[in-house]
N, C-alpha and C. Protein backbone atom coordinates (compact mmCIF):
# COMPACT_ATOMS: atom_id res chain seq x y z
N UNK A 1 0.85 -1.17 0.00
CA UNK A 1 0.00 0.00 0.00
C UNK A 1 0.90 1.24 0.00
N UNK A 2 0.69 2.19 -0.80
CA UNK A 2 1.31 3.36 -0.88
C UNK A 2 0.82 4.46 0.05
N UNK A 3 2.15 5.50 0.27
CA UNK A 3 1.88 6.14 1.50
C UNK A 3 0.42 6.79 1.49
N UNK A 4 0.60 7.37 0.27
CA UNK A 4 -1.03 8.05 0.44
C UNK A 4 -2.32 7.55 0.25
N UNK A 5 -1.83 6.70 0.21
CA UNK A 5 -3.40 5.24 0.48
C UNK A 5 -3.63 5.32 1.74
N UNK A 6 -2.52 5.07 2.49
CA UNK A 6 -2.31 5.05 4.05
C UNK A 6 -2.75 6.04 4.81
N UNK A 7 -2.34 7.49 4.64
CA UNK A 7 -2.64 8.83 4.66
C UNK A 7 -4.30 8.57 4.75
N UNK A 8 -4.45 7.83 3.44
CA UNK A 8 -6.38 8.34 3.21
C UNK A 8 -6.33 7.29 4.22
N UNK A 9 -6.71 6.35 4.67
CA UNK A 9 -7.21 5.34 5.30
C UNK A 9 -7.36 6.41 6.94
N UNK A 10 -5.63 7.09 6.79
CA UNK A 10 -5.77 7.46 8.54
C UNK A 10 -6.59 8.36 8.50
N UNK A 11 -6.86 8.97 7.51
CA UNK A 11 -8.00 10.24 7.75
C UNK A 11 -9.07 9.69 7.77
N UNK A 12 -9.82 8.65 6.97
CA UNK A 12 -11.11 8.34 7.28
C UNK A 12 -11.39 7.84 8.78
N UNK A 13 -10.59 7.31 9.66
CA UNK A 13 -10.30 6.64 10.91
C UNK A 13 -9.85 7.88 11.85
N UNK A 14 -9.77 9.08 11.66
CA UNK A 14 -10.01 9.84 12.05
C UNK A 14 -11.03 11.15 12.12
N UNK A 15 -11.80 10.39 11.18
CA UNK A 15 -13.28 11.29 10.52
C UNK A 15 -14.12 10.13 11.07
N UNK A 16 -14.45 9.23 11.54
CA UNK A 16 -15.08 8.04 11.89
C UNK A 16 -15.11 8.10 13.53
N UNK A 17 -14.21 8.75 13.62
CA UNK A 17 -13.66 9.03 15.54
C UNK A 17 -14.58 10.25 15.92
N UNK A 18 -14.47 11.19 14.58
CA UNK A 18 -15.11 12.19 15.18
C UNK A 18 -16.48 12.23 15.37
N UNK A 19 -17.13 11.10 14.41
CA UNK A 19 -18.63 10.69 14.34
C UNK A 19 -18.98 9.68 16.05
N UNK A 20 -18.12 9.17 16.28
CA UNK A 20 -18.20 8.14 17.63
C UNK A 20 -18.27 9.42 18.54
N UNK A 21 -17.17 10.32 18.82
CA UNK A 21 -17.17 11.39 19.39
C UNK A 21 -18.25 12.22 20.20
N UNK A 22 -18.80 12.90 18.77
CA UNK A 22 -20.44 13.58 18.29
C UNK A 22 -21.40 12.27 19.61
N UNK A 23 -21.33 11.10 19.32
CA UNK A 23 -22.31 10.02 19.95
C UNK A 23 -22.14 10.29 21.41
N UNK A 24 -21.16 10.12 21.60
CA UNK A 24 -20.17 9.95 23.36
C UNK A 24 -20.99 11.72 23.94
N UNK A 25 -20.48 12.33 22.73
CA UNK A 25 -21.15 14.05 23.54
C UNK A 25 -22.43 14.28 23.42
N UNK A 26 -22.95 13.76 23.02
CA UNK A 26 -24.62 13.85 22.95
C UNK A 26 -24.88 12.74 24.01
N UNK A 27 -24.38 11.60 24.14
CA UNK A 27 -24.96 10.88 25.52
C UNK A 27 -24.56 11.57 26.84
N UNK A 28 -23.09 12.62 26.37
CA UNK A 28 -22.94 13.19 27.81
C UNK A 28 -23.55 13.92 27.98
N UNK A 29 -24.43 14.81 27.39
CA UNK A 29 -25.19 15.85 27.73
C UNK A 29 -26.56 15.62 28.63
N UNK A 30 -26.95 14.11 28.44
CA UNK A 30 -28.18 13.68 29.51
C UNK A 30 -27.40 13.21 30.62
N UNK A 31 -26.45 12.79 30.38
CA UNK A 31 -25.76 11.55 31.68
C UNK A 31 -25.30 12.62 32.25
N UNK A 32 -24.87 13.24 31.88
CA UNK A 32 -24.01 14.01 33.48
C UNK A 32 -23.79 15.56 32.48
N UNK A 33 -25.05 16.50 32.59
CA UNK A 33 -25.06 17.79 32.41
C UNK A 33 -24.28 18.83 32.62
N UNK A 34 -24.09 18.66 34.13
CA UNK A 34 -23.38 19.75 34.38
C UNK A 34 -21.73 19.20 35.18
N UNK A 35 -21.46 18.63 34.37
CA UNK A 35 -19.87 18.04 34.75
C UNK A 35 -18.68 18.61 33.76
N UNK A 36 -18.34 20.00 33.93
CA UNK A 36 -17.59 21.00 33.76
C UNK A 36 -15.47 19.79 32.67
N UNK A 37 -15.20 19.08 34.01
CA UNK A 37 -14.02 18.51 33.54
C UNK A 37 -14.52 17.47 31.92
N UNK A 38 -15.56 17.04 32.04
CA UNK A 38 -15.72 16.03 31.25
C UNK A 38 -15.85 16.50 29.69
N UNK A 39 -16.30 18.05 29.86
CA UNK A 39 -16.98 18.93 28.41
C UNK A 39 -15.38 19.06 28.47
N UNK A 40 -14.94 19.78 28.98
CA UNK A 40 -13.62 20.17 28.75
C UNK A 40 -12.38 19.14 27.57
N UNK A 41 -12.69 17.63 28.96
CA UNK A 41 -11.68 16.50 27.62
C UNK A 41 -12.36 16.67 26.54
N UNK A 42 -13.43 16.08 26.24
CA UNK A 42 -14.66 15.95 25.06
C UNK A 42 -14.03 17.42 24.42
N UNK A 43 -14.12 18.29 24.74
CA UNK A 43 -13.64 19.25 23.43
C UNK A 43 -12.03 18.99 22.70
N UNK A 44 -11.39 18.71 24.01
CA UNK A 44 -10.07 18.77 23.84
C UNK A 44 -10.12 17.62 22.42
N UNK A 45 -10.91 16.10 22.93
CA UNK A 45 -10.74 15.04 22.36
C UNK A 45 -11.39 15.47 20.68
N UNK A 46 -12.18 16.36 20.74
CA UNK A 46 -13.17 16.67 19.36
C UNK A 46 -11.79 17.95 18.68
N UNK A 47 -11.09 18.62 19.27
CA UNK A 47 -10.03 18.97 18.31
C UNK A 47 -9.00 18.20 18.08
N UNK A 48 -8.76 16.94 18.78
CA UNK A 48 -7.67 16.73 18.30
C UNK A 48 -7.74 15.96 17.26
N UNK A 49 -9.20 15.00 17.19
CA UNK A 49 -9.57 13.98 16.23
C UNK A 49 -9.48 15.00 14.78
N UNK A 50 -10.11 16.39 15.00
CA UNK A 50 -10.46 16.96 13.25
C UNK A 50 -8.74 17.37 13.19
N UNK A 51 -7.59 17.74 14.13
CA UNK A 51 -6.61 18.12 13.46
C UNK A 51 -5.71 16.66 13.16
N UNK A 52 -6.07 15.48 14.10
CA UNK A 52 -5.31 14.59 12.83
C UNK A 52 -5.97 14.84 12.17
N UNK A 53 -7.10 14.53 11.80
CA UNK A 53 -8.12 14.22 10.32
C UNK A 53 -7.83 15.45 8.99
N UNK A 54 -6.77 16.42 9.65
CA UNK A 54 -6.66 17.75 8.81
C UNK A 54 -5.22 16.52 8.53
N UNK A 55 -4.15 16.84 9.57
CA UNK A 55 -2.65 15.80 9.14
C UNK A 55 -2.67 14.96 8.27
N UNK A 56 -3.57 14.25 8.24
CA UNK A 56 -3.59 12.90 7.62
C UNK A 56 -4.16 12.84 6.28
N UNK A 57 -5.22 13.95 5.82
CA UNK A 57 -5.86 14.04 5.03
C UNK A 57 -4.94 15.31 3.68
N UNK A 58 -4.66 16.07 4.49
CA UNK A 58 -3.45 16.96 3.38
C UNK A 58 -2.04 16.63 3.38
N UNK A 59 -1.82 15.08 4.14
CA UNK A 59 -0.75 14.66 3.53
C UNK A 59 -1.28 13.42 2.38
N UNK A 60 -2.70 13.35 2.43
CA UNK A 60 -2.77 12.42 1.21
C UNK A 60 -2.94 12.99 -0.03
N UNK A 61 -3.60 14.14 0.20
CA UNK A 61 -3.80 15.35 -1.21
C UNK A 61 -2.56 15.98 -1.27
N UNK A 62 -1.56 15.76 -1.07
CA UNK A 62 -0.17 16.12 -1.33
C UNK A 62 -0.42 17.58 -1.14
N UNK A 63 -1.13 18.27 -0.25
CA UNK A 63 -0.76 19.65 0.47
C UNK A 63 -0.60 19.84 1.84
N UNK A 64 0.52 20.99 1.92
CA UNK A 64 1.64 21.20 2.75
C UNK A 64 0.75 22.47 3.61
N UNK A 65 1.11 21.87 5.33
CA UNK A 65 0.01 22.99 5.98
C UNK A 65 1.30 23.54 7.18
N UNK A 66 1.37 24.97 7.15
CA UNK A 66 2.12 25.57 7.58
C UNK A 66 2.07 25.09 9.42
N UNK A 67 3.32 24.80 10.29
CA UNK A 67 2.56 24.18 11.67
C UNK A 67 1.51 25.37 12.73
N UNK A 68 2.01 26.57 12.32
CA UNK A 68 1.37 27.82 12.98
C UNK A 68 -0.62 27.49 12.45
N UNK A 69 -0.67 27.31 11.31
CA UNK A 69 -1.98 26.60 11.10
C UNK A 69 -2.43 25.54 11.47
N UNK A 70 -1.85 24.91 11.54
CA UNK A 70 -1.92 23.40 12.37
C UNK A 70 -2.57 23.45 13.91
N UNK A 71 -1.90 24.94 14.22
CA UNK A 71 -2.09 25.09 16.08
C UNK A 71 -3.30 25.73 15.57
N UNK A 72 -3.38 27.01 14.80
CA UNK A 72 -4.80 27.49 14.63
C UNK A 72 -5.99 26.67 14.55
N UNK A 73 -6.11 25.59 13.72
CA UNK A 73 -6.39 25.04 13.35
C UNK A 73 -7.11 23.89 14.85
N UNK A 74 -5.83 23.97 15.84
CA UNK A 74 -6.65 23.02 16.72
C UNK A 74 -8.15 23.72 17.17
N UNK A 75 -7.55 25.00 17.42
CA UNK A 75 -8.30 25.61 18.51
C UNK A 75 -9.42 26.02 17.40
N UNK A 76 -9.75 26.39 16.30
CA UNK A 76 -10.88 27.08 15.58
C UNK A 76 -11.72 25.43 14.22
N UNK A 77 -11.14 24.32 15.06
CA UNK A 77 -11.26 23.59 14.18
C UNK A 77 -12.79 23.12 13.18
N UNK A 78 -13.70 23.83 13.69
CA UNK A 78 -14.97 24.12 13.14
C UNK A 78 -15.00 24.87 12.06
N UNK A 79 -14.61 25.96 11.86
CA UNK A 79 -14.39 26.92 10.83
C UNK A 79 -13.06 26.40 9.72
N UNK A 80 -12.13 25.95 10.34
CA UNK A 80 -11.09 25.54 9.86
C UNK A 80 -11.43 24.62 9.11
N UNK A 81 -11.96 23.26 9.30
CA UNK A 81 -12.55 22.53 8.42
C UNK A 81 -13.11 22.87 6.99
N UNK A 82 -13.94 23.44 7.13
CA UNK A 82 -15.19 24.27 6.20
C UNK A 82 -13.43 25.04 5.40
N UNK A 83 -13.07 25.84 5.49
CA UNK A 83 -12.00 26.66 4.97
C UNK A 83 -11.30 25.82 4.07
N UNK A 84 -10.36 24.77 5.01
CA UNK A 84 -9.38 24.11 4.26
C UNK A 84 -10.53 23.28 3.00
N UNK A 85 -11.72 22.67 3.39
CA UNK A 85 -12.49 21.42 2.28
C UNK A 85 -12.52 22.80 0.87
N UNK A 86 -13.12 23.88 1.64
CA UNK A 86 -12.91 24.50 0.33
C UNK A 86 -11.94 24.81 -0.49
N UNK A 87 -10.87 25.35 0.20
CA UNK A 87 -9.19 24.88 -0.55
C UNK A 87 -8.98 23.97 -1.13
N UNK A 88 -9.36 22.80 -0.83
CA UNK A 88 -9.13 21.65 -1.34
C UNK A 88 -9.88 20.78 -2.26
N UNK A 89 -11.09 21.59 -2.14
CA UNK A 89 -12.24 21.30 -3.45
C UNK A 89 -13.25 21.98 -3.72
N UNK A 90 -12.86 23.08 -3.52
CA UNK A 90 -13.92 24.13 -4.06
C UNK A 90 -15.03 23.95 -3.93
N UNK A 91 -16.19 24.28 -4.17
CA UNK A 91 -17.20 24.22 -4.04
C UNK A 91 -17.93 22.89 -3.56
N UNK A 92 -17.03 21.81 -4.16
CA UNK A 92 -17.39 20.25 -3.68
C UNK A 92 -16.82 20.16 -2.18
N UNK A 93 -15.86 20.94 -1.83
CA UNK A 93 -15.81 20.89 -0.28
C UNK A 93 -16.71 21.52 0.09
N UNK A 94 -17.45 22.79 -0.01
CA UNK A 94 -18.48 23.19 0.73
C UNK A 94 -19.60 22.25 0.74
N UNK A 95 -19.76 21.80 -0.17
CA UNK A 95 -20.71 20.84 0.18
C UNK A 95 -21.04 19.46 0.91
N UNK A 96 -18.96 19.17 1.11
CA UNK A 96 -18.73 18.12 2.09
C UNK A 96 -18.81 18.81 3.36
N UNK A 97 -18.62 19.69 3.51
CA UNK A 97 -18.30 20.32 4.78
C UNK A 97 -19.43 20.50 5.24
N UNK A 98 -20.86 20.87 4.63
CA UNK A 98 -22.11 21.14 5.13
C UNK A 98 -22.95 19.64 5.29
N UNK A 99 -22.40 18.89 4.62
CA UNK A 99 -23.58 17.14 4.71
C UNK A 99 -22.35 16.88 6.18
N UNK A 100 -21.50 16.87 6.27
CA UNK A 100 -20.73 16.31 7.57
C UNK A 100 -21.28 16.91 8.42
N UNK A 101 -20.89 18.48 8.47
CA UNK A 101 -21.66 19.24 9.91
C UNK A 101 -23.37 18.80 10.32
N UNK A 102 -23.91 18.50 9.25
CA UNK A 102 -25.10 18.08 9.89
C UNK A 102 -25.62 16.66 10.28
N UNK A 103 -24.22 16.00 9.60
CA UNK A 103 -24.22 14.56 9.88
C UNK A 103 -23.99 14.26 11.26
N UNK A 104 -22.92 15.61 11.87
CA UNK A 104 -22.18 15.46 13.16
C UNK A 104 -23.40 15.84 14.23
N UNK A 105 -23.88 17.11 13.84
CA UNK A 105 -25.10 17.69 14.45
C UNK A 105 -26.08 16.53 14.82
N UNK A 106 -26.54 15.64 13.82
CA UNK A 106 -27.59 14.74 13.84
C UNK A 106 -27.39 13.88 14.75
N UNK A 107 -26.12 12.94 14.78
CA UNK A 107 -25.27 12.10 15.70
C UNK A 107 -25.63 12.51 17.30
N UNK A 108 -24.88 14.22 17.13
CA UNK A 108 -25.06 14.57 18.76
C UNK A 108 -26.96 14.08 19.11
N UNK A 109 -28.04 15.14 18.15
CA UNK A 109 -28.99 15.19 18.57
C UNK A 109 -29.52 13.16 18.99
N UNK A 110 -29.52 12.20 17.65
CA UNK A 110 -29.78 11.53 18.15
C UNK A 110 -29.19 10.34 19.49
N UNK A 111 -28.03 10.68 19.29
CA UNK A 111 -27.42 10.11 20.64
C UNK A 111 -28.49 10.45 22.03
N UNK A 112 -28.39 11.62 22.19
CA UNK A 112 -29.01 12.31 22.97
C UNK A 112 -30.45 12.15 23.45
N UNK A 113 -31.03 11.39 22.57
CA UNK A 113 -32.31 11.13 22.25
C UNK A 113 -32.65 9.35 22.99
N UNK A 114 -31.51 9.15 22.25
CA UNK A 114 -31.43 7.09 21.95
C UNK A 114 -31.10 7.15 24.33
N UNK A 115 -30.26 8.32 24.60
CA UNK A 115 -29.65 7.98 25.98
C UNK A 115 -30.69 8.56 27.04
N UNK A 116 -31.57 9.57 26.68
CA UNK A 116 -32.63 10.27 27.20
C UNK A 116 -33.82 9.21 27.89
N UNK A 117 -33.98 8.67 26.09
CA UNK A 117 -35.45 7.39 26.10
C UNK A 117 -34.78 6.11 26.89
N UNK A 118 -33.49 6.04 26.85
CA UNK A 118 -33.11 4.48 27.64
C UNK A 118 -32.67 5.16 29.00
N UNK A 119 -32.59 6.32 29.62
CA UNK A 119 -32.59 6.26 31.17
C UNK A 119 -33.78 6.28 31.18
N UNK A 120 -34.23 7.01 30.97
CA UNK A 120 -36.35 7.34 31.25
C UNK A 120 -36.67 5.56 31.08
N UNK A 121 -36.76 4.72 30.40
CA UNK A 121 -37.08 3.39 30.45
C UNK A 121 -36.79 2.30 31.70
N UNK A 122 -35.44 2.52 31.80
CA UNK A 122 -35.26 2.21 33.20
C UNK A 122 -35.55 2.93 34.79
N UNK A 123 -35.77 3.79 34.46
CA UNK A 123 -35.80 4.58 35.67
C UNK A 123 -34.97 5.62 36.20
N UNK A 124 -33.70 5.09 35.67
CA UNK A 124 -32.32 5.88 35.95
C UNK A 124 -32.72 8.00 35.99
N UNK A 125 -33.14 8.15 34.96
CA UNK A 125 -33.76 9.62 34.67
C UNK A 125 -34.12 10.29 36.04
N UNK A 126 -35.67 9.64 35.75
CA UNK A 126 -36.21 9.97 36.85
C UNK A 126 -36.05 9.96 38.44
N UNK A 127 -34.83 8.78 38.73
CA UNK A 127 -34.36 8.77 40.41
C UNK A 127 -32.92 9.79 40.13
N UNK A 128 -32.64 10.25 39.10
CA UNK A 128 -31.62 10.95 39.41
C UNK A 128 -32.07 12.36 38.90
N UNK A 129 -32.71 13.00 38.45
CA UNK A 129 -33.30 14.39 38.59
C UNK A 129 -34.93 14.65 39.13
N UNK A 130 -35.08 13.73 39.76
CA UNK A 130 -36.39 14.48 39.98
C UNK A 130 -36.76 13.73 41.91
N UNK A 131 -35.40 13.11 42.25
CA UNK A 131 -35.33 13.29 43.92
C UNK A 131 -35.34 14.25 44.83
């Protein structure tokens, strides 16, 4: 397998992380609301997945990303995304960039949904907010 086969493979496995991610933060948002350290990793963990997924993915399109962008890039990695897909495919990135964001969006909402209806089923919900 050639490197940039490899490259693509690590980026999809890092675009696949960020979809598991999206799941994990939408179940945390019923399970434990107001738990300050946990949003904190969860963000940390949701930039670091899109800046490999930036590493891995413009070393398979054979473009070169300055490291000062790289750091930008951790911290604004929402916008950054959307930016670079369009660099990198014009108009066909905007349009990847908008079916993902709402793919990611959807993930959180139904996670959120799937973890809501299965505490409320057991009980869990209700003995833990409404004691």
């Amino acid at each position: 397998m050639n490197r940039h086969a490899n490259d693509a493979k690590q980026s999809r496995r890092f675009a696949i992380g960020l979809y598991v991610m999206a799941a994990v933060w939408g179940a945390m948002q019923v399970s434990s609301p107001d738990h300050g350290d946990l949003f904190l990793i969860a963000s940390l963990l949701f930039a670091g997945l899109a800046s490999g997924w930036l590493a891995f993915d413009s070393k398979a399109q054979g473009i070169k990303i300055l490291p000062i962008l790289q750091m930008v890039y951790f911290f604004l990695w929402p916008i950054g995304a959307g930016v670079y897909l369009v660099y990198r495919s014009g108009v066909r990135g905007l349009l990847t960039f908008l079916v993902h964001a709402f793919g990611i969006c959807m993930t959180i909402v139904i996670s959120f949904y799937v973890t809501l209806y299965g505490l409320h089923l057991t009980g869990l919900l209700d003995e833990a907010f409404y004691q």
